[in-house]
Every structure is written in structure tokens, then in C-alpha cells.
C-alpha atoms as a PDB file:
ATOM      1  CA  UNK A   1      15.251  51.585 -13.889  1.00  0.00           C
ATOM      2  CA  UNK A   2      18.250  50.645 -15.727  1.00  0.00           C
ATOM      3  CA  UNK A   3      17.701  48.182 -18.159  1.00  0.00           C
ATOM      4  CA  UNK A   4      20.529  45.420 -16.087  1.00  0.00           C
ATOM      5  CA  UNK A   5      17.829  45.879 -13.171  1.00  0.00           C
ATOM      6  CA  UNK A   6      15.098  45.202 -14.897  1.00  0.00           C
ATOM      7  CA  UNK A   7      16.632  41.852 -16.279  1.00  0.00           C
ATOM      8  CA  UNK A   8      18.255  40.840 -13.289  1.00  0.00           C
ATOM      9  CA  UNK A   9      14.481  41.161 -11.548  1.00  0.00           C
ATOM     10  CA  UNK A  10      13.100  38.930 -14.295  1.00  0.00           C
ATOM     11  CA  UNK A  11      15.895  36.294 -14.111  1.00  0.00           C
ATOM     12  CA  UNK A  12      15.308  36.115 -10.276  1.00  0.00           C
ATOM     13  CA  UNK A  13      11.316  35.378 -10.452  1.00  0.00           C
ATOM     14  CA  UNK A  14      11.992  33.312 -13.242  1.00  0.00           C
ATOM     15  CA  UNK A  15      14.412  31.419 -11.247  1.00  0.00           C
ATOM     16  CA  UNK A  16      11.949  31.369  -8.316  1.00  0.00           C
ATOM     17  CA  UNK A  17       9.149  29.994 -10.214  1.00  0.00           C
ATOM     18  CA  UNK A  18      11.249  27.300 -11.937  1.00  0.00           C
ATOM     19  CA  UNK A  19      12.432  26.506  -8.464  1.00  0.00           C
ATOM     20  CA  UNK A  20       9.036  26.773  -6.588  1.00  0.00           C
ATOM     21  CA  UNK A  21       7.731  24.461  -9.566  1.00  0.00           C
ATOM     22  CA  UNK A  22      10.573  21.884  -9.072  1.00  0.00           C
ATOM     23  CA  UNK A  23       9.501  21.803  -5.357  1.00  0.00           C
ATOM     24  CA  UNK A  24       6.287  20.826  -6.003  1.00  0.00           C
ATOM     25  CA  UNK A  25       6.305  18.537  -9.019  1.00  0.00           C
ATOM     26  CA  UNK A  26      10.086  16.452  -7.741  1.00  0.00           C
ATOM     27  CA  UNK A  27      11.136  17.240  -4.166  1.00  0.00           C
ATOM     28  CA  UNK A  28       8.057  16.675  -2.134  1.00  0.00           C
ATOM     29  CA  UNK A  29       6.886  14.169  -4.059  1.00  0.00           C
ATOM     30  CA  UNK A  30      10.408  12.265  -3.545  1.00  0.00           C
ATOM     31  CA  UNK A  31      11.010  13.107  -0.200  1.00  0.00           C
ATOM     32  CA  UNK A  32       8.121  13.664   1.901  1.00  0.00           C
ATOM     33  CA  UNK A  33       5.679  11.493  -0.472  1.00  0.00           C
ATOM     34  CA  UNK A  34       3.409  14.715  -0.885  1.00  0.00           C
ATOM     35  CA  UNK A  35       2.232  15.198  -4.463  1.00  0.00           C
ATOM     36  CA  UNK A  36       0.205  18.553  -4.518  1.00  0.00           C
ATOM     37  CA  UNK A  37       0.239  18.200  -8.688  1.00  0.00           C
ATOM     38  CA  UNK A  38      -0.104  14.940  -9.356  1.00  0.00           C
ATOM     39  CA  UNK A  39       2.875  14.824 -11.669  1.00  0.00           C
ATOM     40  CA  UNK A  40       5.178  12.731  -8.932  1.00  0.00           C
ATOM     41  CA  UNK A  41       2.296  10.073  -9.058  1.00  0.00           C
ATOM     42  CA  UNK A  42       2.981   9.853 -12.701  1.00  0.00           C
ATOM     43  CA  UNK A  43       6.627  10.304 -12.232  1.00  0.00           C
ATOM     44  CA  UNK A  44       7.101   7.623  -9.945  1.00  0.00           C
ATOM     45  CA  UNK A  45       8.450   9.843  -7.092  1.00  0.00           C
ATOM     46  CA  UNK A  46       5.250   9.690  -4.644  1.00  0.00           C
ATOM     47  CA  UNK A  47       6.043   5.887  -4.190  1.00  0.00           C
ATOM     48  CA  UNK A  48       9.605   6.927  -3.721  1.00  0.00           C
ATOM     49  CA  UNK A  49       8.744   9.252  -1.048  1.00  0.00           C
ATOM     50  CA  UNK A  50       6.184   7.169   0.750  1.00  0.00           C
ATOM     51  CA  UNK A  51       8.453   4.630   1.201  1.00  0.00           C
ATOM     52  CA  UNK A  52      11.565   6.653   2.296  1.00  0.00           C
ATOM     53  CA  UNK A  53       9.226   8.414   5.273  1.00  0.00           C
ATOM     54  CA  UNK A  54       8.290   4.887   6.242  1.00  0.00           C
ATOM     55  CA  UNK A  55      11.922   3.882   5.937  1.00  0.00           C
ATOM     56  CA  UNK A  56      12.540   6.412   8.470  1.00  0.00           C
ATOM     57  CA  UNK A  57       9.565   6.014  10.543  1.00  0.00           C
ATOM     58  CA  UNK A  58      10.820   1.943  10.892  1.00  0.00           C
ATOM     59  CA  UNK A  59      14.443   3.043  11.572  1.00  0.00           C
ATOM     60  CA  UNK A  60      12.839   5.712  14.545  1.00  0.00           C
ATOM     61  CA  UNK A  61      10.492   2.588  16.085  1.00  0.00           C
ATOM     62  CA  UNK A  62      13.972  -0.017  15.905  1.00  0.00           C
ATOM     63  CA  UNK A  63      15.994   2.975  17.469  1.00  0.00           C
ATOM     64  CA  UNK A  64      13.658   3.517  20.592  1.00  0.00           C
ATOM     65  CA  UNK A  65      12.957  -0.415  21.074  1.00  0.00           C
ATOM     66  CA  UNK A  66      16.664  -0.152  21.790  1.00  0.00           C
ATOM     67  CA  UNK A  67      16.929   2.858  23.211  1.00  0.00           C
ATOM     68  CA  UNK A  68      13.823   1.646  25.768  1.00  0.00           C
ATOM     69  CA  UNK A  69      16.001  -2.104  26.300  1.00  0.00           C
ATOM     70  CA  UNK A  70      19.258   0.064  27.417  1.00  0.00           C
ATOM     71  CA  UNK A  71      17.063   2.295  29.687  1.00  0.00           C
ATOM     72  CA  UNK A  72      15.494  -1.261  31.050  1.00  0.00           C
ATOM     73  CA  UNK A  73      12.629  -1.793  29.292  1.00  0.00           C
ATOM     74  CA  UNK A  74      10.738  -5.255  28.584  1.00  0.00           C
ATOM     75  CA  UNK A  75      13.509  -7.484  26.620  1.00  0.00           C
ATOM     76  CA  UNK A  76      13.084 -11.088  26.589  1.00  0.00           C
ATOM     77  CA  UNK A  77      15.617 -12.659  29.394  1.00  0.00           C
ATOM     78  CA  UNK A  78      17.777 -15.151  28.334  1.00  0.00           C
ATOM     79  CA  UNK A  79      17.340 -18.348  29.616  1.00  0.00           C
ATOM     80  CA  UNK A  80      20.639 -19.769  31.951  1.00  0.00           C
ATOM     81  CA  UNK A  81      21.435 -22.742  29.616  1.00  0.00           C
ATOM     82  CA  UNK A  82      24.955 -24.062  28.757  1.00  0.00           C
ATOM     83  CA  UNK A  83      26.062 -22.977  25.350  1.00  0.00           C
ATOM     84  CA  UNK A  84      25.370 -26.180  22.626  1.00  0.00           C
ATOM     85  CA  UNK A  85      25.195 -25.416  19.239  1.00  0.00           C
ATOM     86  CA  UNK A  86      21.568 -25.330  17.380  1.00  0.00           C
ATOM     87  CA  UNK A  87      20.532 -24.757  13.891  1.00  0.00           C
ATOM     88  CA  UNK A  88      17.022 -23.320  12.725  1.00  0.00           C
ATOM     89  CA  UNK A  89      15.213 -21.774  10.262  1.00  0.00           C
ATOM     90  CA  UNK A  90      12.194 -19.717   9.936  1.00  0.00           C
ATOM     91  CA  UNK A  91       9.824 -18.261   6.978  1.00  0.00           C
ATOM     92  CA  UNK A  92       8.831 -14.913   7.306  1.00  0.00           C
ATOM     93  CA  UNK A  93       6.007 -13.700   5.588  1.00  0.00           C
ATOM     94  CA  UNK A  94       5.993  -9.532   5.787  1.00  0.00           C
ATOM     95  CA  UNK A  95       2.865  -8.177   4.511  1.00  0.00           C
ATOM     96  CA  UNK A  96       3.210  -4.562   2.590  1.00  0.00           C
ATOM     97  CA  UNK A  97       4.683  -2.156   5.077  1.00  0.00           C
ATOM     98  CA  UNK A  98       4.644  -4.743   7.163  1.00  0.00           C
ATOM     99  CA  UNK A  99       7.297  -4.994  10.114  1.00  0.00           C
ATOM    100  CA  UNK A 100       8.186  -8.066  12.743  1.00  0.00           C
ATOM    101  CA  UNK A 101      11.309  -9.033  14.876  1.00  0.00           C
ATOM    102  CA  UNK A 102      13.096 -12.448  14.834  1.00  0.00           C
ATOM    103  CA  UNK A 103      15.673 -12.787  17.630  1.00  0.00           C
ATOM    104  CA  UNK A 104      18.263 -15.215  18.529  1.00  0.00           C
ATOM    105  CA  UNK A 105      18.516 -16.108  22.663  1.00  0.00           C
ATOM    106  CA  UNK A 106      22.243 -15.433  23.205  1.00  0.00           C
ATOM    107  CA  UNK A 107      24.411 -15.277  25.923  1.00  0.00           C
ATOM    108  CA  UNK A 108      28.096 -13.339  25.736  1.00  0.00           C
ATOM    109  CA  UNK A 109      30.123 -14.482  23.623  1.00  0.00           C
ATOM    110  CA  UNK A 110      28.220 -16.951  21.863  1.00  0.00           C
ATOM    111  CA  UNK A 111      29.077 -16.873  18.313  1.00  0.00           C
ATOM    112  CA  UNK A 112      26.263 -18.050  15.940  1.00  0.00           C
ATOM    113  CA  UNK A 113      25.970 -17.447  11.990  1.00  0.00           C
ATOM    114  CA  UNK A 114      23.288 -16.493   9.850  1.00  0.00           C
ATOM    115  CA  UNK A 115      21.718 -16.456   6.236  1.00  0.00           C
ATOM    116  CA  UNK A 116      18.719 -14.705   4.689  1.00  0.00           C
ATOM    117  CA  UNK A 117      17.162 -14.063   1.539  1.00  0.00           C
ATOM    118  CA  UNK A 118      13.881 -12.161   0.501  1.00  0.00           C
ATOM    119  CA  UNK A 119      12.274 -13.821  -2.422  1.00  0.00           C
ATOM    120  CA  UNK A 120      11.188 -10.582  -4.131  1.00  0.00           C
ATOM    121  CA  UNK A 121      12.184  -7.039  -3.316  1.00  0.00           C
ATOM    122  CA  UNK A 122      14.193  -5.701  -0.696  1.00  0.00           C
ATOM    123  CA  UNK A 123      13.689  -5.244   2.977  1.00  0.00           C
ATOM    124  CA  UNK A 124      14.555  -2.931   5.409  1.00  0.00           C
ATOM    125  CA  UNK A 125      16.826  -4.376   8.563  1.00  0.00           C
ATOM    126  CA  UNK A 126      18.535  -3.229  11.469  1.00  0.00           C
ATOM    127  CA  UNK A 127      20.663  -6.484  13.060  1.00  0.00           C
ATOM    128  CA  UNK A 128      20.864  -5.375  16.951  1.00  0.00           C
ATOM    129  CA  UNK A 129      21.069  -6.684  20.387  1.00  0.00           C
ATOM    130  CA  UNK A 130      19.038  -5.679  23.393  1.00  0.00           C
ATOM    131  CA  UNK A 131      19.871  -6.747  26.983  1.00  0.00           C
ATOM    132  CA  UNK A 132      17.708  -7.992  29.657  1.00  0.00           C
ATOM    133  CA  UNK A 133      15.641  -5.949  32.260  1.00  0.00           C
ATOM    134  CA  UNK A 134      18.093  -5.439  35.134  1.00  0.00           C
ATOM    135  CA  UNK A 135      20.466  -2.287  35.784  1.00  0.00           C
ATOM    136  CA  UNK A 136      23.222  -2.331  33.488  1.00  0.00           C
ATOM    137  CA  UNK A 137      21.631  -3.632  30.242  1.00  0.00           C
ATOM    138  CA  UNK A 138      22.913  -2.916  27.108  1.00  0.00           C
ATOM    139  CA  UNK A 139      21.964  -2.447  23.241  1.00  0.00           C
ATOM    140  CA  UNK A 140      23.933  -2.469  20.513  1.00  0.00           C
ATOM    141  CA  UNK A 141      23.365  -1.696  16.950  1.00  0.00           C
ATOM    142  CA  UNK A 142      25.302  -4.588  14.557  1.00  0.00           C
ATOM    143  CA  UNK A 143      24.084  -3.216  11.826  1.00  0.00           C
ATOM    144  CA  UNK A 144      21.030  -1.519   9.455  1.00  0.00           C
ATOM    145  CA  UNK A 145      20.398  -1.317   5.411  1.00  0.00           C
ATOM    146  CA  UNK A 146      18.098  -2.338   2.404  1.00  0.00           C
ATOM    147  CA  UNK A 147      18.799  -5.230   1.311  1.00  0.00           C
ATOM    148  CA  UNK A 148      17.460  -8.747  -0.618  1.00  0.00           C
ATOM    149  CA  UNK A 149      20.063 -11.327   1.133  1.00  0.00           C
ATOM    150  CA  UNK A 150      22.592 -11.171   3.860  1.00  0.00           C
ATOM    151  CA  UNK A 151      24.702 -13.524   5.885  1.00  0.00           C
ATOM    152  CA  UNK A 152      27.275 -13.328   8.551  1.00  0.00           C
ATOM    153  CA  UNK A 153      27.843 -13.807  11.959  1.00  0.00           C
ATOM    154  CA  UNK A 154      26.971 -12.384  14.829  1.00  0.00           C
ATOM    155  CA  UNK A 155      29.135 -12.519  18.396  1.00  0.00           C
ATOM    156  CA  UNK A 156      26.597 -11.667  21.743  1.00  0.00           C
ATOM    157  CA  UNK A 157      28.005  -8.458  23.516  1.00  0.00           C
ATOM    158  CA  UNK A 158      26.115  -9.565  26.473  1.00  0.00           C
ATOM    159  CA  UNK A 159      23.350 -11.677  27.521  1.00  0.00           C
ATOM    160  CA  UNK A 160      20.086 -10.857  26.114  1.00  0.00           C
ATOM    161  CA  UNK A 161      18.388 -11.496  22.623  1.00  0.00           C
ATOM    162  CA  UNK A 162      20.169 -10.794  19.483  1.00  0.00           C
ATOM    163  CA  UNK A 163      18.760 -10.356  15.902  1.00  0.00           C
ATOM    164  CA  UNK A 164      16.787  -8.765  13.171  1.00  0.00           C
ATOM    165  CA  UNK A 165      13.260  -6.018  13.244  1.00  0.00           C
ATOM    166  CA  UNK A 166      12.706  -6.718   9.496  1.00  0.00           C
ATOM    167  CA  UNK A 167      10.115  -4.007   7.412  1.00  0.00           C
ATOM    168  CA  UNK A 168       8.850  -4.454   3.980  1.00  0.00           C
ATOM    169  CA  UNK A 169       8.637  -0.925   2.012  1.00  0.00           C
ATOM    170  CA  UNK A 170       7.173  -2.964  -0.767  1.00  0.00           C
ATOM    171  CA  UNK A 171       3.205  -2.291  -2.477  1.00  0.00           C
ATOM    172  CA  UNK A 172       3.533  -6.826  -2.541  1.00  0.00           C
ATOM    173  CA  UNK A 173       4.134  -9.807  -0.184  1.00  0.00           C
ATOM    174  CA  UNK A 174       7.922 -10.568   0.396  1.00  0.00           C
ATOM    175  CA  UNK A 175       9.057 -14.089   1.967  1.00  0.00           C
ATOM    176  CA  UNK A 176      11.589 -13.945   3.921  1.00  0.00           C
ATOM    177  CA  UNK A 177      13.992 -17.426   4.784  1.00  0.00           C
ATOM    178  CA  UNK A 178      16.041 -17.187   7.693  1.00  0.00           C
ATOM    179  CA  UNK A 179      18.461 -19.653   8.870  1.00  0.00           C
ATOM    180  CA  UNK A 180      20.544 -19.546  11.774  1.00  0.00           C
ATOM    181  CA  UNK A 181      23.193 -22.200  13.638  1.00  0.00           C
ATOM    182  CA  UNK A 182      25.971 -21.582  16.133  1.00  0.00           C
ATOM    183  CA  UNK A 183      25.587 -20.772  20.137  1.00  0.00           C
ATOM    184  CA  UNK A 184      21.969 -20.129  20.867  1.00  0.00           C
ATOM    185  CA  UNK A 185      19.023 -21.214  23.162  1.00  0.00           C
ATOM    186  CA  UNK A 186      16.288 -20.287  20.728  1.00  0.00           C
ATOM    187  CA  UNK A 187      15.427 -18.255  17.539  1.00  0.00           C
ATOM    188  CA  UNK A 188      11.754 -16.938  17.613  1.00  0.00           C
ATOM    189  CA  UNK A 189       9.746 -14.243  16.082  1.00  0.00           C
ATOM    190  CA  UNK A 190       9.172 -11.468  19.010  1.00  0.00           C
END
């Protein structure tokens, strides 16, 4: 064998076991939250990846909750009351990896605004809307992230109920104060 060949064969398993190494000690770890060497526990990258799968394991459970209200599934129906405008707050006390849903009772078109703040850490939201059960319901995403605080405002697309499933990726407690006012019949904790 030429003497080129036989360097560019040790170059590739070199490269290969470099890469086959990285694998295991940084991208599973980070990822997937598997740590076959230990060195992503000490890294910090197991944590990392435990939390993203449960990130997306949250995001999957919000997604079919909506999917399932759109395909007329059990949503809370919205009681037939005029429109008068409320205010009300709630703490929210999420557990590690603990997740809960706070919803406002809106009908269309009701405007109402809104405020919250985590009091350590960030939390995992997804702001949608799910419609009652009767043909013709609806669900609407308003919006999803990681976050500490957020405010805004929030117009109903249709009758139905209208807020936030909340998840804590955290290892520790996180309080969570929520304050709403506008055009609503009721803000509870589903």
C-alpha cells in the first residue's frame, strides 16, 4: 500500500474515534440526557439533556390537549355571561418537572391582559386557546417559550377557555404570580 493510503486510513479511524468519543461524552449527554461515561454528569450536559427531552415531552402533551379540543374533546364550556371586566390573580406553585394549566373563561373577542413572573428560574409555556365540545371548535396556539416573566394581552378567537399549561424544567420549587384583568368570566387552574 502506498504510503498516502496508509495515512489517509489512519486519519479516517482517527477521525472516527474522536467522533464516536464526542458522541458519547457531549451529544447524548446534551441531547437525549444519556450519559454512558459519566463525563456529561460532570460536564453539566446530562441535566441539559434531561431537561430538553422533558421540554419536548411538555410541548408534545400541550400540542395533543389542543389537538384533542379541535377534534372535540373535553374543554371547559364557557359560561353565557355578558362581558364585564374582572381582575385576578393566582400563585402557582410548580413542583420540579412539575406541569399545571391556568385558563381564562373567554368569549370572542374579549380582550383581557396579563402579567407573570417566576420567582426563580424559568418556565416552560405555551399561551393557547381551546374551544368548547361541539362541532366546529377551535384551538389556537398564541404562543410557546422559556421564559421568567411575560405580559401581554390576549384577544379570544372564539368562545372557549384561553390561557397558559405552565412546566417547570427546574431540579427546585418555582412560584409562579399570575395576574390577569380585562373581559373574562373566570381564571382558574384546570
Amino acid at each position: 500500500m502506498p504510503a498516502n493510503s496508509v495515512s489517509l486510513i489512519r486519519s479516517t479511524l482517527l477521525a472516527a474515534v474522536v467522533a464516536g468519543a464526542l458522541l458519547a461524552t457531549v451529544v447524548l449527554p446534551a441531547e437525549y440526557g444519556v450519559d454512558v461515561t459519566g463525563v456529561g454528569r460532570v460536564l453539566g450536559l446530562t441535566q441539559m439533556g434531561v431537561i430538553k427531552q422533558e421540554l419536548a415531552k411538555a410541548e408534545a402533551s400541550a400540542d395533543s390537549a389542543i389537538v384533542a379540543a379541535a377534534a372535540g374533546g373535553s374543554a371547559a364550556v364557557v359560561a353565557a355571561t355578558d362581558a364585564i371586566t374582572k381582575r385576578d390573580s393566582m400563585l402557582i406553585v410548580l413542583r420540579p418537572t412539575q406541569r399545571t394549566e391556568v385558563k381564562l373563561a373567554m368569549r370572542k373577542d374579549q380582550r383581557a391582559s396579563f402579567s407573570w413572573h417566576a420567582d426563580s428560574g424559568t418556565v416552560y409555556y405555551n399561551l393557547h386557546g381551546e374551544g368548547p365540545s361541539a362541532p366546529g371548535d377551535s384551538a389556537h396556539s398564541y404562543g410557546r417559550g422559556t421564559l421568567r416573566a411575560a405580559e401581554g394581552d390576549i384577544v379570544a378567537l372564539f368562545d372557549g377557555m384561553h390561557g397558559w399549561f405552565l412546566y417547570n424544567p427546574s431540579d427546585r420549587e418555582v412560584r409562579v404570580s399570575l395576574s390577569a384583568w380585562g373581559q373574562f368570566q373566570e381564571l382558574k387552574r384546570m
